[in-house]
C-alpha atoms as a PDB file:
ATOM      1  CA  UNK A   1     179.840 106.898 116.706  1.00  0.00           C
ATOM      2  CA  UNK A   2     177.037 106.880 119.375  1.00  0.00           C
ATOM      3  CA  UNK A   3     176.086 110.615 119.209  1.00  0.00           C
ATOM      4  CA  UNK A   4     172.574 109.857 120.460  1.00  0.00           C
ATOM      5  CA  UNK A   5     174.003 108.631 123.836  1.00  0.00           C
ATOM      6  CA  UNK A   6     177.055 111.822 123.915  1.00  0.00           C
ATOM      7  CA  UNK A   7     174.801 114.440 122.883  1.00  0.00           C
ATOM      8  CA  UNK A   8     173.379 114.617 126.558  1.00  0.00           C
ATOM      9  CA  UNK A   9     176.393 114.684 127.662  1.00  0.00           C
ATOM     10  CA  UNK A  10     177.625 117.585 125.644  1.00  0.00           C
ATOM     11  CA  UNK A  11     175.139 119.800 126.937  1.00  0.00           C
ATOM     12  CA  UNK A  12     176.218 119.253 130.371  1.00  0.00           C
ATOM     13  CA  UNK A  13     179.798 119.692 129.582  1.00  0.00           C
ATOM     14  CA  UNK A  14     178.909 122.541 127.495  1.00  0.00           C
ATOM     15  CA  UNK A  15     176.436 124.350 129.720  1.00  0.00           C
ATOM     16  CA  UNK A  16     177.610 123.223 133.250  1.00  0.00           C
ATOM     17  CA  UNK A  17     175.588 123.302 136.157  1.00  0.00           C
ATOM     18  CA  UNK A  18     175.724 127.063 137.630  1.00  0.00           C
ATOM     19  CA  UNK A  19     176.877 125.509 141.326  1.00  0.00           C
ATOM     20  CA  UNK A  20     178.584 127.136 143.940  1.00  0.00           C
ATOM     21  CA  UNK A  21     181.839 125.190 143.129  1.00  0.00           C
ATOM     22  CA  UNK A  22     185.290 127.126 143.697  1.00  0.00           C
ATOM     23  CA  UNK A  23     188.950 125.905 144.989  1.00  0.00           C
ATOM     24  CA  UNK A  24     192.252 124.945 144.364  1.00  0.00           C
ATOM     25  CA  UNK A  25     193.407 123.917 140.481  1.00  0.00           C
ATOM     26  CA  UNK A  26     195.144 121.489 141.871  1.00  0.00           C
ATOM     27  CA  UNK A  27     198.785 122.437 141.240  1.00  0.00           C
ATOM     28  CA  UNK A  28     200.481 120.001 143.214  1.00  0.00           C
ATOM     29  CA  UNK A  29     203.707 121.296 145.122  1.00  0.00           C
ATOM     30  CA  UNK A  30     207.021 120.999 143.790  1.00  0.00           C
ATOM     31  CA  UNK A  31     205.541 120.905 140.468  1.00  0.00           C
ATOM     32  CA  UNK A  32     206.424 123.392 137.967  1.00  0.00           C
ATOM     33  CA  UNK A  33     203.473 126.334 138.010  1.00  0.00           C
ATOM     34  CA  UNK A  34     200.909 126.550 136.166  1.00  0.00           C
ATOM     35  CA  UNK A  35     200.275 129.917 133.620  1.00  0.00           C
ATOM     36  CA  UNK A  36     198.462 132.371 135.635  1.00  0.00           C
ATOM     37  CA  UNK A  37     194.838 132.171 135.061  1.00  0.00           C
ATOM     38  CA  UNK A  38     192.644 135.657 135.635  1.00  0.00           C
ATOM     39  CA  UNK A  39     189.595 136.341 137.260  1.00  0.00           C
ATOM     40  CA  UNK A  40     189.196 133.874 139.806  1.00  0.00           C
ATOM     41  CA  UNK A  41     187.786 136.086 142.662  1.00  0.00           C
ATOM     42  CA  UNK A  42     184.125 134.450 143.219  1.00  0.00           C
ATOM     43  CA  UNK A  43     181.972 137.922 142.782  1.00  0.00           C
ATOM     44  CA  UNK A  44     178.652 137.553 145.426  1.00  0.00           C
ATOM     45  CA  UNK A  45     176.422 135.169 143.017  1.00  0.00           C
ATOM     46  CA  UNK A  46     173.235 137.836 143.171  1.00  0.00           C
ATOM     47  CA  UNK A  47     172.511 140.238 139.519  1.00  0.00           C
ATOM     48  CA  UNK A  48     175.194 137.168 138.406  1.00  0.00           C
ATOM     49  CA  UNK A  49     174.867 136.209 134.810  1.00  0.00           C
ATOM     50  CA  UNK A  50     174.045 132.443 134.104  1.00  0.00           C
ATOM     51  CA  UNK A  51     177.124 130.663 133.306  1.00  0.00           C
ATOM     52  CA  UNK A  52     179.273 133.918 135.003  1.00  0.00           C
ATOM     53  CA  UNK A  53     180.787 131.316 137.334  1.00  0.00           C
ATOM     54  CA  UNK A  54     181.980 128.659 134.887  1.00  0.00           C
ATOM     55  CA  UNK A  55     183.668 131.631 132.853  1.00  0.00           C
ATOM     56  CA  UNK A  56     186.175 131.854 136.112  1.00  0.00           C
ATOM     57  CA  UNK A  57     187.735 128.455 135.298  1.00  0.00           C
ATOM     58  CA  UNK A  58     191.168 128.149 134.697  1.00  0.00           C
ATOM     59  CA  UNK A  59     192.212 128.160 130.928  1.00  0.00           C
ATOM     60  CA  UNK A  60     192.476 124.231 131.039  1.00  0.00           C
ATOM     61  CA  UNK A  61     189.167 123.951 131.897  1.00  0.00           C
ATOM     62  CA  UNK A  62     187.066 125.969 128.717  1.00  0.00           C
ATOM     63  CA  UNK A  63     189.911 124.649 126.188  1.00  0.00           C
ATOM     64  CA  UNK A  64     189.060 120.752 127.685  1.00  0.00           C
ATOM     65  CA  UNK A  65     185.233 121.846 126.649  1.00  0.00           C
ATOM     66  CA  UNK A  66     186.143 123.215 123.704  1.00  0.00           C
ATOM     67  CA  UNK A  67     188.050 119.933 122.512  1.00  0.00           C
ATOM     68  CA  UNK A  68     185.400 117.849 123.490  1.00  0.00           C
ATOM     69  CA  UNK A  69     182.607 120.009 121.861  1.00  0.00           C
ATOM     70  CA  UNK A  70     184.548 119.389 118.574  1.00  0.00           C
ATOM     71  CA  UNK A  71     185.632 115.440 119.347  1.00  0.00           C
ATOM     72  CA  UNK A  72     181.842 114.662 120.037  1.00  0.00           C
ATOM     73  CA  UNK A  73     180.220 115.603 116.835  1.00  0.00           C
ATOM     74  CA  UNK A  74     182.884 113.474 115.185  1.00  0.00           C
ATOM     75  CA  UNK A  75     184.872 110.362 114.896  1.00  0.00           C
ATOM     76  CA  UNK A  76     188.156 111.699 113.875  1.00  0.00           C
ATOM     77  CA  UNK A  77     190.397 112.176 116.496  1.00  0.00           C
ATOM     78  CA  UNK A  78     192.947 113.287 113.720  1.00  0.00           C
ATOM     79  CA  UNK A  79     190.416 116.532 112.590  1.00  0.00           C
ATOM     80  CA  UNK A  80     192.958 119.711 112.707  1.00  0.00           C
ATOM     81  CA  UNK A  81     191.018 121.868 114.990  1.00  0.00           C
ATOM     82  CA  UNK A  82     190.311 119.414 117.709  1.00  0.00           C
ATOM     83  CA  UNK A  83     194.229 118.651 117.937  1.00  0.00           C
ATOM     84  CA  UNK A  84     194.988 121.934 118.373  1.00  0.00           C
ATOM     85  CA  UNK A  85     192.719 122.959 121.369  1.00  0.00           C
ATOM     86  CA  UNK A  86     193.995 119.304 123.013  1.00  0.00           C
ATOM     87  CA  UNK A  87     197.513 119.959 122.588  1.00  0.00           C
ATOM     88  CA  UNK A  88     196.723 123.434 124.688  1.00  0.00           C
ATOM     89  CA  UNK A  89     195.035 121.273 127.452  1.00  0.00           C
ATOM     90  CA  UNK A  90     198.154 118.482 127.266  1.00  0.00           C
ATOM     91  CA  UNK A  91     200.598 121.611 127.187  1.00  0.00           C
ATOM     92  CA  UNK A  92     198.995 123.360 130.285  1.00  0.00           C
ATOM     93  CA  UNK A  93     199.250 120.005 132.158  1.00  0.00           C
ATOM     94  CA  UNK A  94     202.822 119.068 131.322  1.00  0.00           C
ATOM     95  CA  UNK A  95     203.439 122.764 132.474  1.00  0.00           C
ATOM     96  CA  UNK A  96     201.490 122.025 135.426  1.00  0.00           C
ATOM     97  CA  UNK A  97     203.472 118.495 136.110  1.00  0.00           C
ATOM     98  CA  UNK A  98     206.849 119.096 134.876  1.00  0.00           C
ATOM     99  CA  UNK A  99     206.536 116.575 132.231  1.00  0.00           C
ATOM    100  CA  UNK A 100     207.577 116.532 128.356  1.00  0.00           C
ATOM    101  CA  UNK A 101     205.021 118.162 126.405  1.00  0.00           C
ATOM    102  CA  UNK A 102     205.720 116.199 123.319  1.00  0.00           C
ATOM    103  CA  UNK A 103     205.989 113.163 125.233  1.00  0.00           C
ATOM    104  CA  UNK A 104     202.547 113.403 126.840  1.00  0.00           C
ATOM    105  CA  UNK A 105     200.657 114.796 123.115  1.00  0.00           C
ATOM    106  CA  UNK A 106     202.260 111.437 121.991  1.00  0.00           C
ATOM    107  CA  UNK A 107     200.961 109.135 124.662  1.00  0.00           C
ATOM    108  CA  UNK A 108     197.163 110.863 124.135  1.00  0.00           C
ATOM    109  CA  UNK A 109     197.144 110.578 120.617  1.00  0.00           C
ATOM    110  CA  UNK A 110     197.777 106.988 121.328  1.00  0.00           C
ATOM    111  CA  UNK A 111     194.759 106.503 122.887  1.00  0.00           C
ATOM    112  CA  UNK A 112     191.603 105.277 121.466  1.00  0.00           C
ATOM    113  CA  UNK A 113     188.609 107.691 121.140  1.00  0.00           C
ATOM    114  CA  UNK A 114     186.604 106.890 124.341  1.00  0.00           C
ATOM    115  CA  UNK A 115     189.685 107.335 126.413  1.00  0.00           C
ATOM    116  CA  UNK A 116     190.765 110.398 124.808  1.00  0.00           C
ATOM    117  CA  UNK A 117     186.890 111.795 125.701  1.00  0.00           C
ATOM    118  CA  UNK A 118     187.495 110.266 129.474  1.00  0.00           C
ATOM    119  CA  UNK A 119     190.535 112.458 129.873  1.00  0.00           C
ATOM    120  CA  UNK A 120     189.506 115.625 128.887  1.00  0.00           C
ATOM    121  CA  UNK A 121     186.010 115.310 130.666  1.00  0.00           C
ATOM    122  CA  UNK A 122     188.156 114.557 133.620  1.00  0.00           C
ATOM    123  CA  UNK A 123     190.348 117.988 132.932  1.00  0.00           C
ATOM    124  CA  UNK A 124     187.070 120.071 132.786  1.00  0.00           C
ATOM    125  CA  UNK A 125     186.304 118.850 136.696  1.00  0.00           C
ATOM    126  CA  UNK A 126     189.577 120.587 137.865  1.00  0.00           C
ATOM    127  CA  UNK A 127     189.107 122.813 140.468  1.00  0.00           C
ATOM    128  CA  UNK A 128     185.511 120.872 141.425  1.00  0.00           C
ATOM    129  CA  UNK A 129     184.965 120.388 145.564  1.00  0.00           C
ATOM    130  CA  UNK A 130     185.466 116.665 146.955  1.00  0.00           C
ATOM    131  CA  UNK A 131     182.217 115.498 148.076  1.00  0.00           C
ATOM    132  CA  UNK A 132     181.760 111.967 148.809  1.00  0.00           C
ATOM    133  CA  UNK A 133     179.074 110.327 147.148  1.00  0.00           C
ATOM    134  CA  UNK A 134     178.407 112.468 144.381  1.00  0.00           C
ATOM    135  CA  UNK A 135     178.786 113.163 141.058  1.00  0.00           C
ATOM    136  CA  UNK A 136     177.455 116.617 140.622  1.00  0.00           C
ATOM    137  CA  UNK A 137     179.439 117.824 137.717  1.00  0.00           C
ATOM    138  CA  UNK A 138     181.396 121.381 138.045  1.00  0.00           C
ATOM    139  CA  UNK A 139     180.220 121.298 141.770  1.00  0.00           C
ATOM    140  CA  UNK A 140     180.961 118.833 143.729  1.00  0.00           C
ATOM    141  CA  UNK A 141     182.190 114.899 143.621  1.00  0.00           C
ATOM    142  CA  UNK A 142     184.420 111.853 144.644  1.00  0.00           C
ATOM    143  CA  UNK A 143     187.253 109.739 143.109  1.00  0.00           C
ATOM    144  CA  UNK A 144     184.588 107.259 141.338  1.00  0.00           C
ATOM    145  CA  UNK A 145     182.443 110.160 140.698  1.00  0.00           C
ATOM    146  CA  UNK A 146     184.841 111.594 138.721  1.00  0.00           C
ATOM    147  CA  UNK A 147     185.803 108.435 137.053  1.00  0.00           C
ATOM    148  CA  UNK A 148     182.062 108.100 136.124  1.00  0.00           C
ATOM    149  CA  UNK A 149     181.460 110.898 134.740  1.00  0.00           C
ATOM    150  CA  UNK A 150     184.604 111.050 132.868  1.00  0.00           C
ATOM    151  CA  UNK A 151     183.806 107.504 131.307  1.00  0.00           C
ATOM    152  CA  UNK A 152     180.205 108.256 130.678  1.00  0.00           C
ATOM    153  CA  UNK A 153     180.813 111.316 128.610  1.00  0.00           C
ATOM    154  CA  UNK A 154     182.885 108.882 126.437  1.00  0.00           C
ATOM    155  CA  UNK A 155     179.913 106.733 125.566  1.00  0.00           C
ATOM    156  CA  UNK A 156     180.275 103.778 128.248  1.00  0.00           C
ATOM    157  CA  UNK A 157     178.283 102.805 130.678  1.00  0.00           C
ATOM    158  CA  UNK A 158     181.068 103.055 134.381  1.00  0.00           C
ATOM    159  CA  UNK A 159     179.881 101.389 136.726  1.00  0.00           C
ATOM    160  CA  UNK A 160     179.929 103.957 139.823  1.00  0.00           C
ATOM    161  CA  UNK A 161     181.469 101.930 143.036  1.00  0.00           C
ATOM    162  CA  UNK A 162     185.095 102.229 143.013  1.00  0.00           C
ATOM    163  CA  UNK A 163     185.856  98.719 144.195  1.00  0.00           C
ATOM    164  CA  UNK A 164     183.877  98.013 140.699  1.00  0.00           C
ATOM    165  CA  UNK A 165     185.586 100.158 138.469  1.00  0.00           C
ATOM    166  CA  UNK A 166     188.710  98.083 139.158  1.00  0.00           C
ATOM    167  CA  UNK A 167     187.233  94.923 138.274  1.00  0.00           C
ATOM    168  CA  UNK A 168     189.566  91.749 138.023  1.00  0.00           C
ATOM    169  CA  UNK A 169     187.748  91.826 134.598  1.00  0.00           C
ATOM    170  CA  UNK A 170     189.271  95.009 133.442  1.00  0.00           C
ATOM    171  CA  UNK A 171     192.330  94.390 134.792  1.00  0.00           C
ATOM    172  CA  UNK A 172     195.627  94.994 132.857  1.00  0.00           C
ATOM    173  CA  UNK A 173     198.918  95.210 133.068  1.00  0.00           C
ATOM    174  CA  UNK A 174     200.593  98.684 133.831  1.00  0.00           C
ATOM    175  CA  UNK A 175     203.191  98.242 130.580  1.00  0.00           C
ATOM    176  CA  UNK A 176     199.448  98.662 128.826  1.00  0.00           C
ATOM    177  CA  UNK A 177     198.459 101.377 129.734  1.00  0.00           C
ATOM    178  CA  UNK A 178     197.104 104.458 128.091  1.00  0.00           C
ATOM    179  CA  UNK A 179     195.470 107.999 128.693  1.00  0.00           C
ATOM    180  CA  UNK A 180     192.609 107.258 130.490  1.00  0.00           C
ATOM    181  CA  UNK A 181     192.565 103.916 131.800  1.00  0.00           C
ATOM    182  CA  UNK A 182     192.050 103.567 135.854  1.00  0.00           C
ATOM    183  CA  UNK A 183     194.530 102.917 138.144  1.00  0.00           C
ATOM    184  CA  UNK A 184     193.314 102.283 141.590  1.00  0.00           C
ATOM    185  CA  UNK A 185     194.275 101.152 145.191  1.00  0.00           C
ATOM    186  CA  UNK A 186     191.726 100.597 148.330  1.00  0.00           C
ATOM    187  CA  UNK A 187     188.657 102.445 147.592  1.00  0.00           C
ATOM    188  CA  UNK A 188     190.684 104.965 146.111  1.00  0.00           C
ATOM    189  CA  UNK A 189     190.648 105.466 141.935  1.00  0.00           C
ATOM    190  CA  UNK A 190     192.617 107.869 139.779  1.00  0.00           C
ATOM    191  CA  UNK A 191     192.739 108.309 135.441  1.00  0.00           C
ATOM    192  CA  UNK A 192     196.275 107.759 134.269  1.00  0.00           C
ATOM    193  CA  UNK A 193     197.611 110.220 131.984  1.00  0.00           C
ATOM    194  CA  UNK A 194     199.554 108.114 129.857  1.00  0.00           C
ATOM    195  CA  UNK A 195     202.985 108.949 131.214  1.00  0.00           C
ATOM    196  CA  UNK A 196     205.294 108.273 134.215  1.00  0.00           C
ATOM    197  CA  UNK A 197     202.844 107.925 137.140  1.00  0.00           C
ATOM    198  CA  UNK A 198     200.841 111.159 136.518  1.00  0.00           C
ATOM    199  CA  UNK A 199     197.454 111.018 137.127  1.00  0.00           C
ATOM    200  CA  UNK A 200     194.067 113.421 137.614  1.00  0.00           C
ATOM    201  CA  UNK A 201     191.765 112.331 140.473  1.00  0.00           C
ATOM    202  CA  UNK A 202     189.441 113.862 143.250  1.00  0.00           C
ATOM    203  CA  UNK A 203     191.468 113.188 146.639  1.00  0.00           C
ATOM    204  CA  UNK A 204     189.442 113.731 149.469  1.00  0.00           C
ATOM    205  CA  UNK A 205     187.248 115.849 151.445  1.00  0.00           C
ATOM    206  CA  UNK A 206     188.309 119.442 151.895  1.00  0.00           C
ATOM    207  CA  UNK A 207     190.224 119.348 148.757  1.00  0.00           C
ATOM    208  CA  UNK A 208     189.292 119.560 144.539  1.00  0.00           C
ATOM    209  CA  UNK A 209     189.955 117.504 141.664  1.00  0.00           C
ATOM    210  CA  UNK A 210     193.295 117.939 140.769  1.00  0.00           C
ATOM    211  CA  UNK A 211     196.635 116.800 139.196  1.00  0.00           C
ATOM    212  CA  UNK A 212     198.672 114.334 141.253  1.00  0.00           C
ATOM    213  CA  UNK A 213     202.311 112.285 141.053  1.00  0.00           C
ATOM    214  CA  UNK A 214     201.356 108.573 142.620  1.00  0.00           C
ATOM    215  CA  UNK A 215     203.927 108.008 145.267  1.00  0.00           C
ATOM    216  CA  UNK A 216     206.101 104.902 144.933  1.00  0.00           C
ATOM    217  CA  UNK A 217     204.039 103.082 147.440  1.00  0.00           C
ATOM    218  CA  UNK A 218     200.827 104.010 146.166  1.00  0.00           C
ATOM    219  CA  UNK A 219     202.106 102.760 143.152  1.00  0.00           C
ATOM    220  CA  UNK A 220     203.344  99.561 145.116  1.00  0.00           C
ATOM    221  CA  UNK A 221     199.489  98.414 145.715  1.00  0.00           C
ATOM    222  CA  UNK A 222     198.037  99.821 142.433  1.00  0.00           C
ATOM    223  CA  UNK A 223     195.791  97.982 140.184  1.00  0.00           C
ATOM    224  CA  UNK A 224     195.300  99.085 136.338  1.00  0.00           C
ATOM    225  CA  UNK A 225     192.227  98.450 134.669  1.00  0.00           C
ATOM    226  CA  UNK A 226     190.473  99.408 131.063  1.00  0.00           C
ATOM    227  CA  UNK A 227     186.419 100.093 131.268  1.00  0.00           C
ATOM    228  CA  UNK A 228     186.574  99.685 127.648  1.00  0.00           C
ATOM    229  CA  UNK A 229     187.334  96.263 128.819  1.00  0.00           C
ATOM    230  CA  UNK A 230     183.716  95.189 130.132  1.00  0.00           C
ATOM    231  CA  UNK A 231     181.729  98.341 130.709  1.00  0.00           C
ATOM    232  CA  UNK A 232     178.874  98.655 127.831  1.00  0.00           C
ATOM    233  CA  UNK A 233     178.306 101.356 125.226  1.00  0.00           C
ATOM    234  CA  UNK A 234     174.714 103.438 125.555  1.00  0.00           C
ATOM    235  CA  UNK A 235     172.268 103.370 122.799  1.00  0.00           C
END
């Protein structure tokens, strides 16, 4: 397990930075709606607690920190408590997609470790601004920002560029698959859920990371690739 290189991690997933990050959860429309999260009118930030902001994050967002507060400290992906609090966060998102819950638990327990870590570090980033160029996490950030961070929390070393997280190197095929792996076209990158062609990703500016169907033609000119692949664990 390399703790020493998560545990930095943790505390940023744990204690995000207090930003000025709000906007949409990134229902996407004709989707089935999401459960109706409370207190998400931004109160003026002066006489504001620290951490006050990150408290207004949807459900999916604390229980993704949660699971990932548990899955860091150990190996076991199988350990009771940390299945529970991901099968909320899988459950919210199949509600959130339209997609078979069982169907989607199944395809993350599937995945190895590091790509079940990339997933849910990607989940606590809903909501976060586009910016391009950045990686600010829980205020602002880009497609391979996201993918970056998500993949760093997991122990591996992403490279940043999104022409490079696509790689010919990490290349698979799209029958391979799992939660977590890339799937990219252009300069544009996404992390597959494991099912169908749902995927989370930061779009572009003026929008927020956020849960998206790929269209047939974006799925057309897609490339699939696995960090694990080439990218290089941190001491």
């Amino acid at each position: 397990m390399r703790a020493t290189g998560v545990a930095c991690l943790l505390a940023v997933l744990v204690i995000p930075a207090h930003g000025s990050a709000t906007g949409s959860d990134g229902v996407l429309s004709g989707s089935a709606q999401p459960p109706t999260d409370t207190a998400t009118k931004v109160a003026p930030r002066s006489g504001r607690a620290p951490g006050a902001r990150f408290m207004e994050r949807p459900a999916i967002v604390h229980n993704s920190v949660a699971a990932l507060s548990i899955l860091f400290v150990t190996a076991d992906v199988r350990t009771p408590s940390y299945l529970r609090l991901r099968k909320m966060v899988s459950d919210d998102v199949a509600v959130r997609m339209d997609l078979d819950p069982v169907e989607l638990d199944a395809a993350w327990s599937k995945s190895p470790r590091d790509h079940q870590i990339a997933v849910l570090a990607a989940m606590t980033q809903i909501g976060v601004r586009y910016a391009e160029g950045t990686e600010s996490s829980y205020v602002q950030m880009d497609c391979s920002g996201l993918l970056w961070f998500a993949w760093r929390a997991s122990g591996l070393d992403m490279p940043r560029q999104a022409l490079s997280q696509i790689d010919p190197r990490m290349r698979i095929e799209r029958k391979d698959a799992l939660a977590g792996d890339v799937v990219g076209y252009g300069t544009h990158v996404h992390i597959y859920l494991g099912v169908d062609v749902a995927m989370i990703h930061a779009p572009f500016s003026g929008k927020a990371v956020r849960l998206k169907h790929m269209s047939e033609s974006q799925l057309a000119r897609s490339m699939w690739a696995n960090p694990s692949n080439i990218a290089t664990y941190r001491l």
